[in-house]
Structures are given as structure tokens and as C-alpha cells.
PDB file of N, CA and C in Angstrom:
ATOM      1  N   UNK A   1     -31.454   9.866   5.764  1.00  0.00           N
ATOM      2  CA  UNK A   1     -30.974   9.912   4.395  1.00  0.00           C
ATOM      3  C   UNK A   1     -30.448   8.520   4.027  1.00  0.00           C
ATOM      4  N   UNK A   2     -30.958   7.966   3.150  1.00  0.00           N
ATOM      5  CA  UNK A   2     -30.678   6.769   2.461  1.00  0.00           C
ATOM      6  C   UNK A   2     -29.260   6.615   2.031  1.00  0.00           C
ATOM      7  N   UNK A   3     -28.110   5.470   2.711  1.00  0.00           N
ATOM      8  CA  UNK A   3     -26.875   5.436   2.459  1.00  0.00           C
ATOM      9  C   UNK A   3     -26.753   5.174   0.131  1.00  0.00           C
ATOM     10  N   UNK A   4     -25.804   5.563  -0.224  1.00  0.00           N
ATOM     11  CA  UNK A   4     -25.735   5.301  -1.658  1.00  0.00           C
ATOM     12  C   UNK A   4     -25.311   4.391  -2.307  1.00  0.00           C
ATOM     13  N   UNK A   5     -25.793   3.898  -2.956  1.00  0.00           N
ATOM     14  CA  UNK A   5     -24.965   2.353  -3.567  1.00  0.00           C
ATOM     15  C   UNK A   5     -23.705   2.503  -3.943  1.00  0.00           C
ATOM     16  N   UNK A   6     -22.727   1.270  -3.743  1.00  0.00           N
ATOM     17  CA  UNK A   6     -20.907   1.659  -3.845  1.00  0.00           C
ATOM     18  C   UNK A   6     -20.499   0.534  -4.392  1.00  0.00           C
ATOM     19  N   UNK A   7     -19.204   0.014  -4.708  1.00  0.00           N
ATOM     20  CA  UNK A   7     -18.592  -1.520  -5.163  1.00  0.00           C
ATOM     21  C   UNK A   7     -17.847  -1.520  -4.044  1.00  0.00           C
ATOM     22  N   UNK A   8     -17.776  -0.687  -2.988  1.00  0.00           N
ATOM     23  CA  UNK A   8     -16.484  -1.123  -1.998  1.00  0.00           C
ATOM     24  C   UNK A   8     -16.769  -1.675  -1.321  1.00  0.00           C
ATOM     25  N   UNK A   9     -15.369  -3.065  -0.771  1.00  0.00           N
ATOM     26  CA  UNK A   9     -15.445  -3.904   0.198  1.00  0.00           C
ATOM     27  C   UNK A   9     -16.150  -3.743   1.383  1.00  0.00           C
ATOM     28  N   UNK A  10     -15.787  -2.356   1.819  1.00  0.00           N
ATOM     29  CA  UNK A  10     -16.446  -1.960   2.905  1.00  0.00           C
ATOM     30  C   UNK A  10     -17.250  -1.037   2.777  1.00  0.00           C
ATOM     31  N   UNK A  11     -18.107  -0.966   4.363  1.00  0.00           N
ATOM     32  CA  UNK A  11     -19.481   0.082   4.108  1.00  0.00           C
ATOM     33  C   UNK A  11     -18.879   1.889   4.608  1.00  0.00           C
ATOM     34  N   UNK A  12     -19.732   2.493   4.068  1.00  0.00           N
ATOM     35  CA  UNK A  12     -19.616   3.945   4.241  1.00  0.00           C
ATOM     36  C   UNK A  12     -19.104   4.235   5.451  1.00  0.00           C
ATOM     37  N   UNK A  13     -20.123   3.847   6.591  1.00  0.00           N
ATOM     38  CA  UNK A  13     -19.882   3.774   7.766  1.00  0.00           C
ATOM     39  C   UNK A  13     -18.493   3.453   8.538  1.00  0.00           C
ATOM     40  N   UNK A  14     -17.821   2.226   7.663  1.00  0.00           N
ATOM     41  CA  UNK A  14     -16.421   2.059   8.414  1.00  0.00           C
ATOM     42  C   UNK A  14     -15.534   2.902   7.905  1.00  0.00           C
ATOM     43  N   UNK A  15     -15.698   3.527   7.024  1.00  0.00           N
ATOM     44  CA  UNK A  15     -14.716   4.444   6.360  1.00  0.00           C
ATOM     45  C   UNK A  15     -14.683   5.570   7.091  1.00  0.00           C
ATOM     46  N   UNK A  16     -15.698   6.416   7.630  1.00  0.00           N
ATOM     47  CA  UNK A  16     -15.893   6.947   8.485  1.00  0.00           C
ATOM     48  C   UNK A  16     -15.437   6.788   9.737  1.00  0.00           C
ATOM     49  N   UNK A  17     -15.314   5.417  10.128  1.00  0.00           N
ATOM     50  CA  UNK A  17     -15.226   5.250  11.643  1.00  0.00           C
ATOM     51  C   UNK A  17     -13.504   5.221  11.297  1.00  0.00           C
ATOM     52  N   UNK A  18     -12.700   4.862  10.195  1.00  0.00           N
ATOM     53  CA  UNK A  18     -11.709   5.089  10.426  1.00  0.00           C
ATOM     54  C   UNK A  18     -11.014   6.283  10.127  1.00  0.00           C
ATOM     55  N   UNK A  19     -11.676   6.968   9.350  1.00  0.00           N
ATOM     56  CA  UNK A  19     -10.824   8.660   9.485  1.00  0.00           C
ATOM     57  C   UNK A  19     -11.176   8.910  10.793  1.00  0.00           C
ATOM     58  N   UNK A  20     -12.522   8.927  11.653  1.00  0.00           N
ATOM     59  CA  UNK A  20     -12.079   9.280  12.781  1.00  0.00           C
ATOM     60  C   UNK A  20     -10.859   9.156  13.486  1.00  0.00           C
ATOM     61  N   UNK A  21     -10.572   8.236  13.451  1.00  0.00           N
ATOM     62  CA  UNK A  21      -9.122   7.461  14.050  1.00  0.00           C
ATOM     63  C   UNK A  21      -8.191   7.694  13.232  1.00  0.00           C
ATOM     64  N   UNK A  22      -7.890   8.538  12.282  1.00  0.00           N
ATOM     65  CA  UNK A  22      -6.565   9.317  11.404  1.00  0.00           C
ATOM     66  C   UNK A  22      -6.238  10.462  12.448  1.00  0.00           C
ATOM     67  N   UNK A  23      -4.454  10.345  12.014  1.00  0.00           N
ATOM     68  CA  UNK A  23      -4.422  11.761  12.740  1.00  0.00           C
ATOM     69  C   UNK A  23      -4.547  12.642  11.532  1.00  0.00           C
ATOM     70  N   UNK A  24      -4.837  14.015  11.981  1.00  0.00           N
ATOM     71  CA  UNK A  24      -4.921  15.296  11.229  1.00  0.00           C
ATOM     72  C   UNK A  24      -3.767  15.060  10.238  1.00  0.00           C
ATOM     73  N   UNK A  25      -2.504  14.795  10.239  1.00  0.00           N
ATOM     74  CA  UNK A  25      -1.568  14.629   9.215  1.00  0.00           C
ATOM     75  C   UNK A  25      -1.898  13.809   8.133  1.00  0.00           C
ATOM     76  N   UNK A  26      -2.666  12.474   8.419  1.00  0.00           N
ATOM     77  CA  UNK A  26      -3.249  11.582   7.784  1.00  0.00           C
ATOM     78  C   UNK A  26      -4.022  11.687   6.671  1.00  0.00           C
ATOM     79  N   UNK A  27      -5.214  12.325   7.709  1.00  0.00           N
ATOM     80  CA  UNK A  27      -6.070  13.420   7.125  1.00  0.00           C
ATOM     81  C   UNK A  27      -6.069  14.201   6.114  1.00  0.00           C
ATOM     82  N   UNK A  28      -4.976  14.702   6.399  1.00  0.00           N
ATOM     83  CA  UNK A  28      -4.596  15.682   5.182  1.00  0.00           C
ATOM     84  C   UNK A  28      -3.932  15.028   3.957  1.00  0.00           C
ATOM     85  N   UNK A  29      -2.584  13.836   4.360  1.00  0.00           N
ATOM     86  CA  UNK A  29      -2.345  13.099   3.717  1.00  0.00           C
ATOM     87  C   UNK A  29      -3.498  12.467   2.390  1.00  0.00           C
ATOM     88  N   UNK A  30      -4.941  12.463   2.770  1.00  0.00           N
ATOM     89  CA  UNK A  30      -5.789  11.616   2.067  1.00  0.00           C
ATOM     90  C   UNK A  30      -6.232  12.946   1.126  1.00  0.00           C
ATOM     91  N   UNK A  31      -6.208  13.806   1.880  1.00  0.00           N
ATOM     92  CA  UNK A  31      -7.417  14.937   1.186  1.00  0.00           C
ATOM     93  C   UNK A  31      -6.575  15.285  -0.159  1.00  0.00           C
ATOM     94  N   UNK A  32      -5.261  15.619   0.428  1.00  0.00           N
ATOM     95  CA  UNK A  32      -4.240  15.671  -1.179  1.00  0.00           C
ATOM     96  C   UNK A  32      -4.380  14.748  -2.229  1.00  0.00           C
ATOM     97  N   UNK A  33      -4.249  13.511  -1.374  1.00  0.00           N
ATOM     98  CA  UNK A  33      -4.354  12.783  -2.476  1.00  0.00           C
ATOM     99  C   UNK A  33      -5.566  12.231  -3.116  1.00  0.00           C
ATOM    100  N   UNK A  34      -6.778  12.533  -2.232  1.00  0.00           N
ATOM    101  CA  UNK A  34      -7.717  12.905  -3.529  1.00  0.00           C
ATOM    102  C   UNK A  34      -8.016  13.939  -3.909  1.00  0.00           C
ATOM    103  N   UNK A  35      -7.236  15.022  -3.575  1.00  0.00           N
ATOM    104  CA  UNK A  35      -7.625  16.570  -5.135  1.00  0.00           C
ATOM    105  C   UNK A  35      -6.831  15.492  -5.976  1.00  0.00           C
ATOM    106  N   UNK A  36      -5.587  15.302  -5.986  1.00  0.00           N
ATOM    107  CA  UNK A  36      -4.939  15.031  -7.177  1.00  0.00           C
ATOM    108  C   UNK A  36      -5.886  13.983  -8.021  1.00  0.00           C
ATOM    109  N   UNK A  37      -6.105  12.405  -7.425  1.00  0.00           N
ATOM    110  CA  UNK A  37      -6.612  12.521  -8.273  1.00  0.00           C
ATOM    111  C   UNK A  37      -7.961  12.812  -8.876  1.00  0.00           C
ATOM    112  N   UNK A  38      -8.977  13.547  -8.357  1.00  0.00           N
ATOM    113  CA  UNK A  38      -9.815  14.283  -9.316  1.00  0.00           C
ATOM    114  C   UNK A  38      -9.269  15.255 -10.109  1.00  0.00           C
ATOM    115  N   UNK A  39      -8.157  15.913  -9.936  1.00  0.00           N
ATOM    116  CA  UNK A  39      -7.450  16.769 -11.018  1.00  0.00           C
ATOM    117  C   UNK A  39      -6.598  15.932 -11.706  1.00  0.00           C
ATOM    118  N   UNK A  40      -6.527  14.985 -11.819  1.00  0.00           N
ATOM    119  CA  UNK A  40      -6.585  14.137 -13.035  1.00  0.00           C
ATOM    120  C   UNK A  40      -7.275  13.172 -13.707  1.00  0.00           C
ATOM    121  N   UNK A  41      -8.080  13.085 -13.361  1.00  0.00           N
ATOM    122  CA  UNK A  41      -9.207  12.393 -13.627  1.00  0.00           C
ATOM    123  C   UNK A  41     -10.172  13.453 -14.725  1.00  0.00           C
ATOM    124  N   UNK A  42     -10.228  14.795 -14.173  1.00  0.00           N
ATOM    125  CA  UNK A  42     -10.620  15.986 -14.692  1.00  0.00           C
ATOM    126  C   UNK A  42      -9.920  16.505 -15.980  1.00  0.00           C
ATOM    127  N   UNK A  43      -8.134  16.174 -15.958  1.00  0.00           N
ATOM    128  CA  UNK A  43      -7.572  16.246 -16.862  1.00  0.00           C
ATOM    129  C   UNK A  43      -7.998  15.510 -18.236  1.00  0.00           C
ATOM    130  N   UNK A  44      -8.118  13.969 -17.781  1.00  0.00           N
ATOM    131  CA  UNK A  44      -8.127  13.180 -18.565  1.00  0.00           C
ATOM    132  C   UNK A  44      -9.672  12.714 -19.375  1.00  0.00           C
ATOM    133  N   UNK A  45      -9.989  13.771 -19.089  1.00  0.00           N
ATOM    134  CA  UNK A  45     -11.573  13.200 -19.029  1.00  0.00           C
ATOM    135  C   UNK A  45     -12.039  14.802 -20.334  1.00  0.00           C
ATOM    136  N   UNK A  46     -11.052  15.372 -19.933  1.00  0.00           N
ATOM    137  CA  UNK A  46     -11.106  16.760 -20.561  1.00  0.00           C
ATOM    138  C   UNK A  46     -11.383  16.658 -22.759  1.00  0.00           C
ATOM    139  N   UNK A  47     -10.277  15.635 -23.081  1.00  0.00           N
ATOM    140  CA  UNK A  47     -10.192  15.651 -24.594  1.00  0.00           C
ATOM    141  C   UNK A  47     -11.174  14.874 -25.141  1.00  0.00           C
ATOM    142  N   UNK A  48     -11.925  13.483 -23.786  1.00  0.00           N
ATOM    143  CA  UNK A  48     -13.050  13.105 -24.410  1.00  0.00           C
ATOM    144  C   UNK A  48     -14.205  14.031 -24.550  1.00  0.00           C
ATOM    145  N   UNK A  49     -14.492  14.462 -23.482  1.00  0.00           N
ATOM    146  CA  UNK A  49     -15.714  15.670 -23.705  1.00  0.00           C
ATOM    147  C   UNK A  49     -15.628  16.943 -24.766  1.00  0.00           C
ATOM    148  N   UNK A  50     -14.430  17.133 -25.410  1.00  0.00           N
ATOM    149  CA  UNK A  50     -14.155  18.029 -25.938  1.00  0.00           C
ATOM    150  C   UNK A  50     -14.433  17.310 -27.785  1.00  0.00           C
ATOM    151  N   UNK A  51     -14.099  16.076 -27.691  1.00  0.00           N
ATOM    152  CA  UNK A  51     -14.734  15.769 -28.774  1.00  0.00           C
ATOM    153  C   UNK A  51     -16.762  15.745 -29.038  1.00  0.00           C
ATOM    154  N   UNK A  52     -17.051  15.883 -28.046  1.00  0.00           N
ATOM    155  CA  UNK A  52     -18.383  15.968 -28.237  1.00  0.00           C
ATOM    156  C   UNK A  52     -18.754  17.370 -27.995  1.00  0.00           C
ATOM    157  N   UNK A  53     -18.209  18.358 -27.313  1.00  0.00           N
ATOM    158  CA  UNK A  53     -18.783  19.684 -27.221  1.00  0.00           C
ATOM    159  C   UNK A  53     -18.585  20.392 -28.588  1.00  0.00           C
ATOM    160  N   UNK A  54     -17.495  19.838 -29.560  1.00  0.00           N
ATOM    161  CA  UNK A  54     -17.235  20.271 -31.155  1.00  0.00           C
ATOM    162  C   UNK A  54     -18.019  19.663 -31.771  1.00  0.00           C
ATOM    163  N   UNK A  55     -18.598  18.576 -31.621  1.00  0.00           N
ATOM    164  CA  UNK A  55     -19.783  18.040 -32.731  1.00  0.00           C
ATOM    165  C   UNK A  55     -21.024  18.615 -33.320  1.00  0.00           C
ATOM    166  N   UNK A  56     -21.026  19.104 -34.607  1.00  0.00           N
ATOM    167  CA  UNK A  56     -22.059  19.771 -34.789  1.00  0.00           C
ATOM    168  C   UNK A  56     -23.220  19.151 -35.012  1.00  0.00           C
ATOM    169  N   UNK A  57     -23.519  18.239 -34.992  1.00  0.00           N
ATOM    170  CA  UNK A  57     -24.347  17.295 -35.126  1.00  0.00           C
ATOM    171  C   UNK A  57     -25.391  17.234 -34.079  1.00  0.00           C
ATOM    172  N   UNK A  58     -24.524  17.211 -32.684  1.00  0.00           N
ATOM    173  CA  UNK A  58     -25.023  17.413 -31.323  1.00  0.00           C
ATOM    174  C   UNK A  58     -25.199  18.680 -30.990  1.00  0.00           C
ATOM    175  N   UNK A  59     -24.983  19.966 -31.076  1.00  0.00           N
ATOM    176  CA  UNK A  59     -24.894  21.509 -31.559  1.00  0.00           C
ATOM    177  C   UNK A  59     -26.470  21.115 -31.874  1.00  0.00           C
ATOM    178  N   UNK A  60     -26.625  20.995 -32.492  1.00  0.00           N
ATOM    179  CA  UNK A  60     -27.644  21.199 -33.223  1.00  0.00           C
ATOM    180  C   UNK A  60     -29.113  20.557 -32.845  1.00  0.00           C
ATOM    181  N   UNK A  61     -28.441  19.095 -32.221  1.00  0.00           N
ATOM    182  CA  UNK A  61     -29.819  18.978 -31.699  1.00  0.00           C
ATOM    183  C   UNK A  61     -30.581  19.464 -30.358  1.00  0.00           C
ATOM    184  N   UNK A  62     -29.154  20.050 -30.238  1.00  0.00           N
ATOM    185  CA  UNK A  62     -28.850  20.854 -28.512  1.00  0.00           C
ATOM    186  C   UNK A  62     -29.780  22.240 -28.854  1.00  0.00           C
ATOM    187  N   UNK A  63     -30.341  22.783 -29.786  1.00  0.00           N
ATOM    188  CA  UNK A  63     -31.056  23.857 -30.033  1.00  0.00           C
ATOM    189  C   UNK A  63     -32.280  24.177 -29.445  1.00  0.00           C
ATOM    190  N   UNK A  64     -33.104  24.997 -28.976  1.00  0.00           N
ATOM    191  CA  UNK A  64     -34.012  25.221 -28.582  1.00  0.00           C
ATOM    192  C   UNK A  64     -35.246  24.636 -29.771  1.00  0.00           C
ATOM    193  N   UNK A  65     -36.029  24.666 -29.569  1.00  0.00           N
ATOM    194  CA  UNK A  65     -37.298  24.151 -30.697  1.00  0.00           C
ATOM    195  C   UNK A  65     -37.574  25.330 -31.267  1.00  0.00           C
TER     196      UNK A  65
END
């Protein structure tokens, strides 16, 4: 499987090689802190999309033929 293109300093691979080397507290430490932020990210991302799911304009071209 073909690794995915990224902007980070480092490669996939070392990121990997260092959670191996987290302890489980760590671990968990990270996993919290990324739900949070995708649940805010999700938050914030919420009132832009909501201006386009009300557009009737887009409604409309969203129609079947």
C-alpha cells in the first residue's frame, strides 16, 4: 500500500516507530487529545457547512435530472 502524501517534518514510519515506544498512559494521553481535537474541529467546521446545506440555489442543483 502506497504511503500518503503529508507536510510533516517527519515520515509516517517514525511516528509509528515512536508510539511504539509510548507507554500505554501516553498512548492514551494522545488518543484524547486527538478526539478533542477532531471534536472541535467538527464543531467549528459545523456553521460553515451549514451555510451551504441552506442554500437554495445549491438545493436545487443538487436535484435529480
Amino acid at each position: 500500500m502506497p504511503t500518503p502524501k503529508h507536510d510533516l517534518p517527519v515520515g509516517f514510519d517514525q511516528i509509528l516507530a515512536w508510539m511504539d515506544r509510548c507507554t500505554l498512559q501516553e498512548k492514551s494521553m494522545l488518543l484524547r487529545a486527538l478526539i478533542n481535537d477532531t471534536a472541535a474541529l467538527t464543531m467549528a467546521s459545523e456553521p460553515s457547512l451549514a451555510k451551504d446545506w441552506s442554500d437554495p440555489a445549491k438545493d436545487e442543483a443538487r436535484k435529480d435530472p
